[in-house]
C-alpha atoms as a PDB file:
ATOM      1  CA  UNK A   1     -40.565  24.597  16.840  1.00  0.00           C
ATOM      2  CA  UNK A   2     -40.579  20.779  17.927  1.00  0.00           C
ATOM      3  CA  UNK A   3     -43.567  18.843  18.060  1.00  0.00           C
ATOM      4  CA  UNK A   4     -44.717  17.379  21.526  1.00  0.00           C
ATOM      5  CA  UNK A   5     -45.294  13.733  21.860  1.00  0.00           C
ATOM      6  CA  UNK A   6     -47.267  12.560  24.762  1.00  0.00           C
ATOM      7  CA  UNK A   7     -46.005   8.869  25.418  1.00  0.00           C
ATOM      8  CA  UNK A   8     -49.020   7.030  27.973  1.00  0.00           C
ATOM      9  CA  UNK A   9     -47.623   3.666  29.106  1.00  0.00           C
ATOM     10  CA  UNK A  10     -47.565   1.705  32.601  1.00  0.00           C
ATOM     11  CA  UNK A  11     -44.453   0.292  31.691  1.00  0.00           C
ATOM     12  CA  UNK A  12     -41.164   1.745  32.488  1.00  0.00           C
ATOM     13  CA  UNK A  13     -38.548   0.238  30.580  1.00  0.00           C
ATOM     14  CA  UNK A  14     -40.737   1.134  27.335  1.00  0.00           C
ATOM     15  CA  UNK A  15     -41.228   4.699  28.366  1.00  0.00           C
ATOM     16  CA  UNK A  16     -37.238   4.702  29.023  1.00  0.00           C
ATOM     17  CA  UNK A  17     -36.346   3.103  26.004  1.00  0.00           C
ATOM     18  CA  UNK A  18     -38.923   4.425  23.220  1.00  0.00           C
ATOM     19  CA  UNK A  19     -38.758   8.034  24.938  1.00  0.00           C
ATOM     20  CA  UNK A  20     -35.238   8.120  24.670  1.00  0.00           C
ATOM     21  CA  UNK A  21     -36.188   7.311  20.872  1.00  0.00           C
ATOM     22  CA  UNK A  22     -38.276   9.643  20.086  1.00  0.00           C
ATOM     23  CA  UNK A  23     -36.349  12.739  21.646  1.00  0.00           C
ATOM     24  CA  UNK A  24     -33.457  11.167  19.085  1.00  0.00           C
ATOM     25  CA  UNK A  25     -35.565  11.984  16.637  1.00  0.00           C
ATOM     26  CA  UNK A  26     -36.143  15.250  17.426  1.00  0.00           C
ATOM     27  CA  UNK A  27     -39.668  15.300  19.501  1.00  0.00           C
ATOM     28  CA  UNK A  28     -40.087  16.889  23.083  1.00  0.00           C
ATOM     29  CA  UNK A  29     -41.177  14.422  24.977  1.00  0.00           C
ATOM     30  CA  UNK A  30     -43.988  13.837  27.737  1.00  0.00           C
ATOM     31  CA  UNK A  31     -44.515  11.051  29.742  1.00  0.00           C
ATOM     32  CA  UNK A  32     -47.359   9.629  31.424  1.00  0.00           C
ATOM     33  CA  UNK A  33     -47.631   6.287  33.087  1.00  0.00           C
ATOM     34  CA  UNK A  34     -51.360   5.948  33.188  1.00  0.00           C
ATOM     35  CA  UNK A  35     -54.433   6.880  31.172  1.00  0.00           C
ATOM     36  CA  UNK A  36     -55.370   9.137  33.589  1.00  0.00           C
ATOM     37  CA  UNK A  37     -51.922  11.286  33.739  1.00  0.00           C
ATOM     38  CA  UNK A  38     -52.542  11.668  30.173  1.00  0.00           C
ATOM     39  CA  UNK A  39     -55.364  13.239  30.069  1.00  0.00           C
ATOM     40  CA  UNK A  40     -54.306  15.874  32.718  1.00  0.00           C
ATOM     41  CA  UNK A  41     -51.439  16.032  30.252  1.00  0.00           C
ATOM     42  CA  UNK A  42     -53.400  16.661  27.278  1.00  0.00           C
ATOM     43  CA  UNK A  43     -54.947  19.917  29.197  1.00  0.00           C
ATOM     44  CA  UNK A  44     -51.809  20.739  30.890  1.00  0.00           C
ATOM     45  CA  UNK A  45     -49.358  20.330  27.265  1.00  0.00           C
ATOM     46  CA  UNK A  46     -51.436  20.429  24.555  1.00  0.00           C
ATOM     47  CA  UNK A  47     -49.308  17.813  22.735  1.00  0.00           C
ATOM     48  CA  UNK A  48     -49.113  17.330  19.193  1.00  0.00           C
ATOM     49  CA  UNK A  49     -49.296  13.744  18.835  1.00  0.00           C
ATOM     50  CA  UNK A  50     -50.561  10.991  21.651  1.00  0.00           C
ATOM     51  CA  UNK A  51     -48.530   7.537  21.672  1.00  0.00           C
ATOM     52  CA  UNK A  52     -51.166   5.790  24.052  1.00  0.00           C
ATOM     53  CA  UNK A  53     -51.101   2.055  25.383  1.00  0.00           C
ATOM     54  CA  UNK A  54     -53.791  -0.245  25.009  1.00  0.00           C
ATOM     55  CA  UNK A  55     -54.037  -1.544  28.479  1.00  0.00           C
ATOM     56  CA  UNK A  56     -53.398  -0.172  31.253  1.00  0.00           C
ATOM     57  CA  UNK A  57     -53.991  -0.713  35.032  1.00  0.00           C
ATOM     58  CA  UNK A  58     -56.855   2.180  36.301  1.00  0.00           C
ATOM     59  CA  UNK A  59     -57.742   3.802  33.098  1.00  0.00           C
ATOM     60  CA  UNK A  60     -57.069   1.742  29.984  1.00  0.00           C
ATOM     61  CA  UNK A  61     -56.429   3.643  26.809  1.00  0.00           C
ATOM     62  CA  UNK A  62     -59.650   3.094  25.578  1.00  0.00           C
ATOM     63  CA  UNK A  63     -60.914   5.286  27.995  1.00  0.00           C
ATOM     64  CA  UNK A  64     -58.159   7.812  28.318  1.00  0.00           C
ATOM     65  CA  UNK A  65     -58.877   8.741  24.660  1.00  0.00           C
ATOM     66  CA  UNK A  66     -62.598   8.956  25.229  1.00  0.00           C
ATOM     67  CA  UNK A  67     -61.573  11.729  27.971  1.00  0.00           C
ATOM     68  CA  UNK A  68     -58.978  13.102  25.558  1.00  0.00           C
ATOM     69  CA  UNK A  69     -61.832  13.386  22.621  1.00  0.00           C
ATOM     70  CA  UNK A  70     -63.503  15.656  25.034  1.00  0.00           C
ATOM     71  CA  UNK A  71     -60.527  17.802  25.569  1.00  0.00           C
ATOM     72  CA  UNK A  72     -58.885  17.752  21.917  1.00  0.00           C
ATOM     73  CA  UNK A  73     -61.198  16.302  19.141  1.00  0.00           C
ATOM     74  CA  UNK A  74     -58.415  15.956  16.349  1.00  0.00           C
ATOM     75  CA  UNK A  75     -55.220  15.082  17.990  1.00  0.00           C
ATOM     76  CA  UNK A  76     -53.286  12.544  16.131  1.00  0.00           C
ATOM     77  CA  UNK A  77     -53.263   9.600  18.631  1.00  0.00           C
ATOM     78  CA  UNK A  78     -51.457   6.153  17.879  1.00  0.00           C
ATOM     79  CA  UNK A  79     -52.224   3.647  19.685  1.00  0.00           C
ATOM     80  CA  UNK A  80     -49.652   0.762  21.141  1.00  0.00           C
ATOM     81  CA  UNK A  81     -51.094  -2.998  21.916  1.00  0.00           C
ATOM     82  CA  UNK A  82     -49.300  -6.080  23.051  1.00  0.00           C
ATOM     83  CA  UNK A  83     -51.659  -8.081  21.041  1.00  0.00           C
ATOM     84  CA  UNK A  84     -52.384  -6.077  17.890  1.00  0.00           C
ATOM     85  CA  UNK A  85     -55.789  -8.333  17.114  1.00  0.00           C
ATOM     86  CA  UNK A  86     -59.470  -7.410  16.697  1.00  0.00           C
ATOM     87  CA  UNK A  87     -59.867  -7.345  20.198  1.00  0.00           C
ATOM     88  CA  UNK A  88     -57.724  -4.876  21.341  1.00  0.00           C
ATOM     89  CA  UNK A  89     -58.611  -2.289  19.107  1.00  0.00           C
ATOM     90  CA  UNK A  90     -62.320  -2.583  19.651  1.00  0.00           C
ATOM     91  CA  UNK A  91     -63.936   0.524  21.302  1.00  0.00           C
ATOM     92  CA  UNK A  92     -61.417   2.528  19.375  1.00  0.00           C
ATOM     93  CA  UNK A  93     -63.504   2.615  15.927  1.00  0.00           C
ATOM     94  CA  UNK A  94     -64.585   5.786  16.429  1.00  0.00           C
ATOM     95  CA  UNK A  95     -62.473   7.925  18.285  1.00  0.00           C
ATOM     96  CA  UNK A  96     -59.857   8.663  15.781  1.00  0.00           C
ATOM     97  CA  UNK A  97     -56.697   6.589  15.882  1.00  0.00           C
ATOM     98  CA  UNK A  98     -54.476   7.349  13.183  1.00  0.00           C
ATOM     99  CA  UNK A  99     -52.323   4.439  13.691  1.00  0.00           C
ATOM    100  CA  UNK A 100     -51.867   1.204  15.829  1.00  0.00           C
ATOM    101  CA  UNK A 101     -48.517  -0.162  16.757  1.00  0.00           C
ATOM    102  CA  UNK A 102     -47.551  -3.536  17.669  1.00  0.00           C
ATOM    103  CA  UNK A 103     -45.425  -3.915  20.934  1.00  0.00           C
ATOM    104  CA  UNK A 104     -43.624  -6.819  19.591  1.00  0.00           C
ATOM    105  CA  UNK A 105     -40.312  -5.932  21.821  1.00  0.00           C
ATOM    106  CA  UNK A 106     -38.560  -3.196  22.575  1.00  0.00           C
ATOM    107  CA  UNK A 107     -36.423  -3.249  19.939  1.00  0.00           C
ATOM    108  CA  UNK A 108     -36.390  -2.576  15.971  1.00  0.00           C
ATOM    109  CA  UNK A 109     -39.753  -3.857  14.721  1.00  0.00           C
ATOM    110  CA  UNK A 110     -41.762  -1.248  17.789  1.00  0.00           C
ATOM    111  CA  UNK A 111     -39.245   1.261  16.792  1.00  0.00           C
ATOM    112  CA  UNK A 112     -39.673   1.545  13.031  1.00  0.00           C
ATOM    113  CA  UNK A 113     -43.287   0.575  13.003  1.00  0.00           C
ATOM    114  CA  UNK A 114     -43.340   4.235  15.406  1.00  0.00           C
ATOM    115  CA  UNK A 115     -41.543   5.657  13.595  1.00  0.00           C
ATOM    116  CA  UNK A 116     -43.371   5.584  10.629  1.00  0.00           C
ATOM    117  CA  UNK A 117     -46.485   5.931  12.537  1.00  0.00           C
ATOM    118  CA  UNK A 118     -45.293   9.269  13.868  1.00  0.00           C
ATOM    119  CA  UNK A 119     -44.611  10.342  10.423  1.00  0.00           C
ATOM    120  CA  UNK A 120     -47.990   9.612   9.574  1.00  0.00           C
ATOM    121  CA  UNK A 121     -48.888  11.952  12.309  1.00  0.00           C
ATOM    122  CA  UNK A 122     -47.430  14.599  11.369  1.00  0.00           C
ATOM    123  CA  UNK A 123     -48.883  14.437   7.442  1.00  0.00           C
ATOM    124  CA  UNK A 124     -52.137  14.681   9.010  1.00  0.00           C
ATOM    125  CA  UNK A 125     -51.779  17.560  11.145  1.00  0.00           C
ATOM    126  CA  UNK A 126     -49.902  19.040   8.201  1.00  0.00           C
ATOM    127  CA  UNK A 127     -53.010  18.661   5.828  1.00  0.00           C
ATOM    128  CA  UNK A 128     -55.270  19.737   8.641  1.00  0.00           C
ATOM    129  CA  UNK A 129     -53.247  22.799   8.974  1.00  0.00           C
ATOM    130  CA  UNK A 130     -53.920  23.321   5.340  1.00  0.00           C
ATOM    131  CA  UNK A 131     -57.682  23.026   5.348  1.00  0.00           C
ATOM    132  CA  UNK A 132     -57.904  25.722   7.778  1.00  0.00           C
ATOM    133  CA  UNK A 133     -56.233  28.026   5.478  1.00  0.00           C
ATOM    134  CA  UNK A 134     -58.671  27.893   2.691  1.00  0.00           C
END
């Protein structure tokens, strides 16, 4: 069964382009252009992993995942910044991220740095999967 990546970002060429990505690799994909369409799409899909912008207009992603935490505590949720600094990741200490991603362009650098973010993803629910077991 494919996983289900939830892709949260207020820009439309990036959803295009990285969504058409990640369904090339093999991912159902759900799209949401604002924090606050993702978290009705957390309750509504249940995704598997959350590829969230940083800022957004309405709801940034700081507080989409704080409404997400409430909803789904261990979700693997990377996060995607413009300005991958200090700054924008602060508020985000404790709620979980299992990855940030730069948003250098939309081109190889994003691509492979999601990639490999998503993989990263997956290990963890993987291991969580196998905790329950025992």
């Amino acid at each position: 069964m494919k996983k289900k990546i939830l892709l949260v970002d207020d820009e439309k060429d990036l959803i295009l382009v990285m969504g058409k990505r990640i369904r090339e690799w093999g991912y159902d994909l759900i799209e949401a252009p604002n924090g606050r369409r993702a978290v009705d799409a957390v309750k509504r899909e249940k995704p598997d992993i959350i590829v969230l912008d940083y800022i957004m207009p309405e709801m940034n992603g700081v507080t989409a995942l704080e409404e997400i935490r409430k909803i789904d505590k261990v979700v693997p949720v990377i996060m995607f910044t413009a300005f991958p600094d200090e700054k924008s990741i602060e508020g985000t200490e404790n709620l979980g991220v299992s990855a940030y991603v730069p948003k250098m362009s939309l081109f190889a650098s994003t691509e492979s740095s999601l990639r490999a973010a998503i993989s990263m993803a997956e290990k963890e629910i993987a291991a969580a999967a196998g905790r329950r077991k025992k």
